[in-house]
PDB file of N, CA and C in Angstrom:
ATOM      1  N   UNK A   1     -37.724 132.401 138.482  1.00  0.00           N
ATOM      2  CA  UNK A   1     -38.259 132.348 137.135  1.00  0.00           C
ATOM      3  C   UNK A   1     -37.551 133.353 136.228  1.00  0.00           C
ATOM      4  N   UNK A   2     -37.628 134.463 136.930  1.00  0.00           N
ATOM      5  CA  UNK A   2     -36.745 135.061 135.760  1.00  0.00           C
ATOM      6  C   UNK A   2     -35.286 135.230 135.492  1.00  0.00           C
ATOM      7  N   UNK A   3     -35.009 134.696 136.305  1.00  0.00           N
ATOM      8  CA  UNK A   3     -33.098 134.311 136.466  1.00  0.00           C
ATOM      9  C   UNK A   3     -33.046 132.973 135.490  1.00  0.00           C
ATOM     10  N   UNK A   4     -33.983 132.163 134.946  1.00  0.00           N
ATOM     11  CA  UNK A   4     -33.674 131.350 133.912  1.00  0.00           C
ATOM     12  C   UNK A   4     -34.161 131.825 132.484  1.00  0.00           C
ATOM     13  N   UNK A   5     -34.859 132.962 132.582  1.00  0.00           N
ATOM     14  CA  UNK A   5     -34.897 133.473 131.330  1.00  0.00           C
ATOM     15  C   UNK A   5     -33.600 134.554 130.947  1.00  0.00           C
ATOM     16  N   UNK A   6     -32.934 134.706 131.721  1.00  0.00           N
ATOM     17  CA  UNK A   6     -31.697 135.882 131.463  1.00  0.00           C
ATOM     18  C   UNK A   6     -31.095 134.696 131.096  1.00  0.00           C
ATOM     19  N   UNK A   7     -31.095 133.481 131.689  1.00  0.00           N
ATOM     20  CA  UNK A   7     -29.859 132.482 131.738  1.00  0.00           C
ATOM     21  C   UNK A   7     -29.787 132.396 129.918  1.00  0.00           C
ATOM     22  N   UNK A   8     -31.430 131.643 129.808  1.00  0.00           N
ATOM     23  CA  UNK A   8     -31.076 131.706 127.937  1.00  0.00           C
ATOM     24  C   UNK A   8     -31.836 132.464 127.400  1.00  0.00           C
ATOM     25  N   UNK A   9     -31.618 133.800 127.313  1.00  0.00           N
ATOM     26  CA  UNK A   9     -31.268 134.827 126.701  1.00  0.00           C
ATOM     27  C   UNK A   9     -30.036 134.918 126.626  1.00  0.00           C
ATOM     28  N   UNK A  10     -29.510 134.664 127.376  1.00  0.00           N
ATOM     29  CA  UNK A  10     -27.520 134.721 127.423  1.00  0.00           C
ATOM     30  C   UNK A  10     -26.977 133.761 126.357  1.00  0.00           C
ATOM     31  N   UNK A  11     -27.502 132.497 126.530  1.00  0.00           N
ATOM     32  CA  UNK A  11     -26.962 131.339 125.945  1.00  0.00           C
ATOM     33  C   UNK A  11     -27.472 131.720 124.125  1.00  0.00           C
ATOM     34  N   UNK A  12     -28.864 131.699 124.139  1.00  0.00           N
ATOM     35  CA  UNK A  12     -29.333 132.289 122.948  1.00  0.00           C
ATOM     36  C   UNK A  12     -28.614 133.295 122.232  1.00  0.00           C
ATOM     37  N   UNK A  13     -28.448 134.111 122.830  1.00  0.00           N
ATOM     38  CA  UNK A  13     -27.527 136.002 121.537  1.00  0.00           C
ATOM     39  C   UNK A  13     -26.198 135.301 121.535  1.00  0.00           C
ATOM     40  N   UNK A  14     -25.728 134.419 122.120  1.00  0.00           N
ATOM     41  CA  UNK A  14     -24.167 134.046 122.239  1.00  0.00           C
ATOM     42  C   UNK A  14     -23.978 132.783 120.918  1.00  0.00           C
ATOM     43  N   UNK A  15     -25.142 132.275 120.569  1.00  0.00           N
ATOM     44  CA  UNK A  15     -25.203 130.993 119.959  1.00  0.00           C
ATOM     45  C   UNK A  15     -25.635 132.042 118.964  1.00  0.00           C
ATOM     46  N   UNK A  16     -26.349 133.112 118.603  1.00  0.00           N
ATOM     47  CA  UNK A  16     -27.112 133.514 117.352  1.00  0.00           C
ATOM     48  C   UNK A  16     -25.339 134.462 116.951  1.00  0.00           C
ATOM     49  N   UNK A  17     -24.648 135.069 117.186  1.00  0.00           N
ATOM     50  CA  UNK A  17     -23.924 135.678 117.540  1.00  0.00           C
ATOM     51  C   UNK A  17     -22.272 134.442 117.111  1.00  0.00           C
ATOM     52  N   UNK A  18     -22.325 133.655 117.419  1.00  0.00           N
ATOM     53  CA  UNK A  18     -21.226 132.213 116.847  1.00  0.00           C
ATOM     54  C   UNK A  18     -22.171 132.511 115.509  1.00  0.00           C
ATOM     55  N   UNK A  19     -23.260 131.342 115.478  1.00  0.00           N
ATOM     56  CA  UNK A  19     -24.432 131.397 113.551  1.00  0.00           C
ATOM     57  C   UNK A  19     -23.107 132.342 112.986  1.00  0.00           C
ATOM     58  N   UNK A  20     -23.845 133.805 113.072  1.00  0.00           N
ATOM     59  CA  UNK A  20     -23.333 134.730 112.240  1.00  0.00           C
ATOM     60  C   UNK A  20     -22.737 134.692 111.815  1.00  0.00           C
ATOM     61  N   UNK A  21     -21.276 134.999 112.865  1.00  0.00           N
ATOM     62  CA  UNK A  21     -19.512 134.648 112.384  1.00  0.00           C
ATOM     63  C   UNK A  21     -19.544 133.812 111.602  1.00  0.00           C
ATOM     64  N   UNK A  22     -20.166 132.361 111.666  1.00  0.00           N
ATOM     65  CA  UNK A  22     -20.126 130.983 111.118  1.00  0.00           C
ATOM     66  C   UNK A  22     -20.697 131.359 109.861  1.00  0.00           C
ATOM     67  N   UNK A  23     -21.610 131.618 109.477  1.00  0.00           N
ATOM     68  CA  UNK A  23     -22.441 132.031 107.818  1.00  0.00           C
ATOM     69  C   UNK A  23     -21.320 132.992 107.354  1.00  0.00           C
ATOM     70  N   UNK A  24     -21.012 134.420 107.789  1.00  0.00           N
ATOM     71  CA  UNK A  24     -20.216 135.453 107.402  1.00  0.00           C
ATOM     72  C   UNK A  24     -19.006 134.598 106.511  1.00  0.00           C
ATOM     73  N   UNK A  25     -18.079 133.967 107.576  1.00  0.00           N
ATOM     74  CA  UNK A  25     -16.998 133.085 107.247  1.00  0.00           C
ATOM     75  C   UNK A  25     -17.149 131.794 105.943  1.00  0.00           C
ATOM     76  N   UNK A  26     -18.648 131.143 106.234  1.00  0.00           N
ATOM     77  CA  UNK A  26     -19.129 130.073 104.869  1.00  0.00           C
ATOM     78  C   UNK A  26     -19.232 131.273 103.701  1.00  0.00           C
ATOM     79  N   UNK A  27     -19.619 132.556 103.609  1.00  0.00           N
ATOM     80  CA  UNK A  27     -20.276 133.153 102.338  1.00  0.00           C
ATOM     81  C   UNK A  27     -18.771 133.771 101.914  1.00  0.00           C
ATOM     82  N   UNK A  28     -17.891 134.211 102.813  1.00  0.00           N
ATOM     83  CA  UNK A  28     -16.640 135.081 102.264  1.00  0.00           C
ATOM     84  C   UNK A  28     -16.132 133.386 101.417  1.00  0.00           C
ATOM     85  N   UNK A  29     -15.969 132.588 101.798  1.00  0.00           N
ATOM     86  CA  UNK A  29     -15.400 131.305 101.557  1.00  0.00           C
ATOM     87  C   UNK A  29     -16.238 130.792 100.084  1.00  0.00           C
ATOM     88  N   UNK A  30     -16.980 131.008 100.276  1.00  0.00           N
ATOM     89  CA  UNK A  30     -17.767 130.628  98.757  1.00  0.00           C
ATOM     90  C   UNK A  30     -17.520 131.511  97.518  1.00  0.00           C
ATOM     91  N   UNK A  31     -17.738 132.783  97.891  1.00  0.00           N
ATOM     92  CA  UNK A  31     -17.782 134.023  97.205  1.00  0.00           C
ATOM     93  C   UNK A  31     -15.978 133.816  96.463  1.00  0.00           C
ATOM     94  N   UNK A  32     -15.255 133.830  97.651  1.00  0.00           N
ATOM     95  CA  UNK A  32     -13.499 133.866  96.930  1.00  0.00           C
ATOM     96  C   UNK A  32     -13.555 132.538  96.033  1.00  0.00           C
ATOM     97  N   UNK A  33     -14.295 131.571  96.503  1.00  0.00           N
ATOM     98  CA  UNK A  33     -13.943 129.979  95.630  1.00  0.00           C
ATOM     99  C   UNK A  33     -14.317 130.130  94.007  1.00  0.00           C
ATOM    100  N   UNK A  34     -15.837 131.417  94.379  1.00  0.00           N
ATOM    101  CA  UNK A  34     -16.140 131.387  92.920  1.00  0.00           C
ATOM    102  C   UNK A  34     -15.712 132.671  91.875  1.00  0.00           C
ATOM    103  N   UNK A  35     -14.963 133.232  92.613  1.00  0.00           N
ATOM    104  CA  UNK A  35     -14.129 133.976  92.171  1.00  0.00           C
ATOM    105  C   UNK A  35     -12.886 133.231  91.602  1.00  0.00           C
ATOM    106  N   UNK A  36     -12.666 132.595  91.855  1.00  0.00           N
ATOM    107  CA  UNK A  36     -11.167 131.987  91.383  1.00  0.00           C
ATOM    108  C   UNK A  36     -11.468 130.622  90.630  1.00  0.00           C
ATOM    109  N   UNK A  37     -12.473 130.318  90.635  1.00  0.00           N
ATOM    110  CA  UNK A  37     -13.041 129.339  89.569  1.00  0.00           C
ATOM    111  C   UNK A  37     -13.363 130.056  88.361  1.00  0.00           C
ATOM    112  N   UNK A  38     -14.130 131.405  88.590  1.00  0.00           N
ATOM    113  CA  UNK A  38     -14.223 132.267  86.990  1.00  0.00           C
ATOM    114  C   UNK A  38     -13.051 132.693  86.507  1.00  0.00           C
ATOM    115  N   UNK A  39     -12.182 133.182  87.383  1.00  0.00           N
ATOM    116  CA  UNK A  39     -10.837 133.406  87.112  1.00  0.00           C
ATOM    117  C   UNK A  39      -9.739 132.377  86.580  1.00  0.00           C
ATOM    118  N   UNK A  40     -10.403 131.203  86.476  1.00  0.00           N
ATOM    119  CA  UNK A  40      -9.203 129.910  86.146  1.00  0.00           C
ATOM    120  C   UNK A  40     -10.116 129.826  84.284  1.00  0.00           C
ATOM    121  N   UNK A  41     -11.659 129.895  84.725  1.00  0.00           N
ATOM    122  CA  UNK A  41     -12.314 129.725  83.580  1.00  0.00           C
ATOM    123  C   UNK A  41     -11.616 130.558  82.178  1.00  0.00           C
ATOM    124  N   UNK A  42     -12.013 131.794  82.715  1.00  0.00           N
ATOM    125  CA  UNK A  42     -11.447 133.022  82.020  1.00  0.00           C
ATOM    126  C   UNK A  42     -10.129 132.821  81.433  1.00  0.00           C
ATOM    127  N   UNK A  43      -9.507 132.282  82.372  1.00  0.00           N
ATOM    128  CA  UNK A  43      -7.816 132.166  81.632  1.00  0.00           C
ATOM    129  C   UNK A  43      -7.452 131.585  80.682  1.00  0.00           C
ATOM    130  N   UNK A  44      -8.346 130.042  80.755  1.00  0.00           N
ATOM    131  CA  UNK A  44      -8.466 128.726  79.881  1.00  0.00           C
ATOM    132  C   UNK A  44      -9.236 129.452  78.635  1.00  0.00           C
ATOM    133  N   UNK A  45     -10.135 130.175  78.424  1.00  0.00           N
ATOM    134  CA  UNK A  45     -11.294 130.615  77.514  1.00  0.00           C
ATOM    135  C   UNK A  45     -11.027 129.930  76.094  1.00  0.00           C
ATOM    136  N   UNK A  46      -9.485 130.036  75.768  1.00  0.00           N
ATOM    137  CA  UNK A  46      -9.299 130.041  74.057  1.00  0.00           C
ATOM    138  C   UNK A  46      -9.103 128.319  74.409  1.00  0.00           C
ATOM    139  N   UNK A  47      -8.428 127.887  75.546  1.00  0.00           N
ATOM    140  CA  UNK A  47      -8.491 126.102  75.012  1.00  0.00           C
ATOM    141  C   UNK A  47      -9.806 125.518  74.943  1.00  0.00           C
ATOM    142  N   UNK A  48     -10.963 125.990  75.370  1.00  0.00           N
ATOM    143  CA  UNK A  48     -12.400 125.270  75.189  1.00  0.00           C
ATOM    144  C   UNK A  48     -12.815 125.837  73.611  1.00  0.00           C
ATOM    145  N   UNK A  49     -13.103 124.060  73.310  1.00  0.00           N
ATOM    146  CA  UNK A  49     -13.661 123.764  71.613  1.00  0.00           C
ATOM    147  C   UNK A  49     -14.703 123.320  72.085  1.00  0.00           C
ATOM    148  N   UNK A  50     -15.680 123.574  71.062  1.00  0.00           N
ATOM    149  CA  UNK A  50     -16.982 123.228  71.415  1.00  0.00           C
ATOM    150  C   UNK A  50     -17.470 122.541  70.065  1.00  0.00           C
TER     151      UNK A  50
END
């Protein structure tokens, strides 16, 4: 019994532990996209007529 709770506990911190990396990597990836979308905005500023 308790040799299958170490088992996933193992499997579990290893899978929560991938998540992380995986979110960390989606938010740096979003964060630079919208950085360089304000940065394209910004550049254009004087061709937008309204």
């Amino acid at each position: 019994m308790g040799e299958k709770v170490y088992k996933t506990m193992k499997s579990t911190g290893a899978f929560s532990i991938v998540m992380g990396i995986v979110i960390i990597v989606a938010g740096l990836v979003v964060g630079i996209g919208s950085i360089v979308s304000g940065a394209f905005l910004l550049k254009r500023k004087s061709d937008i007529t309204f």
